[in-house]
Protein backbone atom coordinates (compact mmCIF):
# COMPACT_ATOMS: atom_id res chain seq x y z
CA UNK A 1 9.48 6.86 17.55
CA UNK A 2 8.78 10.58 16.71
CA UNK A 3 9.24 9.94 13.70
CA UNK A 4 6.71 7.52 12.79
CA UNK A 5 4.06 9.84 15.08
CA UNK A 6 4.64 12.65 13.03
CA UNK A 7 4.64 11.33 9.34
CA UNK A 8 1.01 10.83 7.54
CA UNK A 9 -0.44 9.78 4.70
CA UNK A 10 0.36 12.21 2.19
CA UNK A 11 3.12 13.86 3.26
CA UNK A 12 5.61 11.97 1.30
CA UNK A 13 5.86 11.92 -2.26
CA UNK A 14 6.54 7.97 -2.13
CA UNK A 15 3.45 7.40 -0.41
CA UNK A 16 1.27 9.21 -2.83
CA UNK A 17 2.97 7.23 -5.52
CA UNK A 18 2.18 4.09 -4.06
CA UNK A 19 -1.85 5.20 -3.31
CA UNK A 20 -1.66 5.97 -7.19
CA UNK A 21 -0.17 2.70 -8.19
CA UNK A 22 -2.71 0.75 -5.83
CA UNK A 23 -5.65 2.50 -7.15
CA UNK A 24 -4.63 1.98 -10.86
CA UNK A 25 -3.15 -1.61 -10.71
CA UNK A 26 -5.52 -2.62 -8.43
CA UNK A 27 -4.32 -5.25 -5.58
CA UNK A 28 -0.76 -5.48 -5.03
CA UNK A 29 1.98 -7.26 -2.99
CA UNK A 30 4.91 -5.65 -1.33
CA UNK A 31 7.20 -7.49 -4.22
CA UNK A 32 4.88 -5.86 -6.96
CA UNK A 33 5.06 -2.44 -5.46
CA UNK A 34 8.97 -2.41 -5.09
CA UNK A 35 9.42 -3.61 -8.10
CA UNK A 36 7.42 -0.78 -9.75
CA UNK A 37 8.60 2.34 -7.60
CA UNK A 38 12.01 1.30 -7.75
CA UNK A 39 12.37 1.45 -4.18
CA UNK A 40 13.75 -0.99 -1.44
CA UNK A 41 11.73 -3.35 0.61
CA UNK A 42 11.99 -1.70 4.11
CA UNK A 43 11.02 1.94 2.26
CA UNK A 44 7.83 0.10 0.58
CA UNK A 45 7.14 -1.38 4.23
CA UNK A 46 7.72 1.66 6.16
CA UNK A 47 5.33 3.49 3.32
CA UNK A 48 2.80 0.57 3.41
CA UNK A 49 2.18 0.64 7.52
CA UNK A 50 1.91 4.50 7.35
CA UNK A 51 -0.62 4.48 4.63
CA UNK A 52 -2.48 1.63 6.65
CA UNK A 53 -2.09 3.70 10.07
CA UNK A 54 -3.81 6.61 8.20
CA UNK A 55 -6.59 3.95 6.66
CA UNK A 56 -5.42 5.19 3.27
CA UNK A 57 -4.35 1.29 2.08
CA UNK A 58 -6.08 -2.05 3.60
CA UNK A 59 -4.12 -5.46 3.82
CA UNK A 60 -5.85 -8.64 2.78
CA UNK A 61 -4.01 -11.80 2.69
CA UNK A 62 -5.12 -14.86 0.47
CA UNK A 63 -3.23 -18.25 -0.31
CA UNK A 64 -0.58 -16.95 1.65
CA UNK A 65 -0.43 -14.01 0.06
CA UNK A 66 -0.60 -10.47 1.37
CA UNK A 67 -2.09 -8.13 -1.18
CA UNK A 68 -2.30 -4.53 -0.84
CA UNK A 69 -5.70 -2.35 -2.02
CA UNK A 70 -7.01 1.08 -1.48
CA UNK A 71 -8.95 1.45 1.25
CA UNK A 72 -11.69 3.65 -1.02
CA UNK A 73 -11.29 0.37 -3.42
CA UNK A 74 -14.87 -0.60 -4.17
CA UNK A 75 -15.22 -4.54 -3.45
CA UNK A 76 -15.26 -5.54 -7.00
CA UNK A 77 -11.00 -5.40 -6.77
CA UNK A 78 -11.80 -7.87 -3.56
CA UNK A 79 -13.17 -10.14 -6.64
CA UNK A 80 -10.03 -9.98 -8.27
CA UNK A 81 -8.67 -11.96 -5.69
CA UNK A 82 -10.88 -14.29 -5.79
């Protein structure tokens, strides 16, 4: 449990590849973002709810779907989803 206390945002080169990715790809799943970093699911998830603790990434699910956007993302990538 210390250990997710402790870790933040941007502390972690992995998470400040995935903020990157997010904010140039726009909306992404979990799938999407593995499959670009080259990492495993349960890294990408572990990443993902520390970014979202930190209010760095939002979650928005659609057609059963759960997407992935920067939290600084203006609302025209919410379009996108549309």
């Amino acid at each position: 449990m210390a250990r997710a206390k402790t870790a933040t945002a941007l502390s972690d080169p992995r998470r400040v590849a995935i903020i990157k990715l997010i904010e140039e790809r726009g909306p992404l799943t979990q799938a999407q973002i593995l499959k670009a970093l080259n990492m495993s699911w349960g890294q990408v998830q572990w990443h993902l709810y520390i970014l979202e603790r930190e209010g760095r990434v939002r979650r928005i699910t659609k057609n059963g779907l759960t997407y992935y956007v920067s939290a600084a993302a203006s609302t025209q990538f919410l379009s996108d989803l549309e």
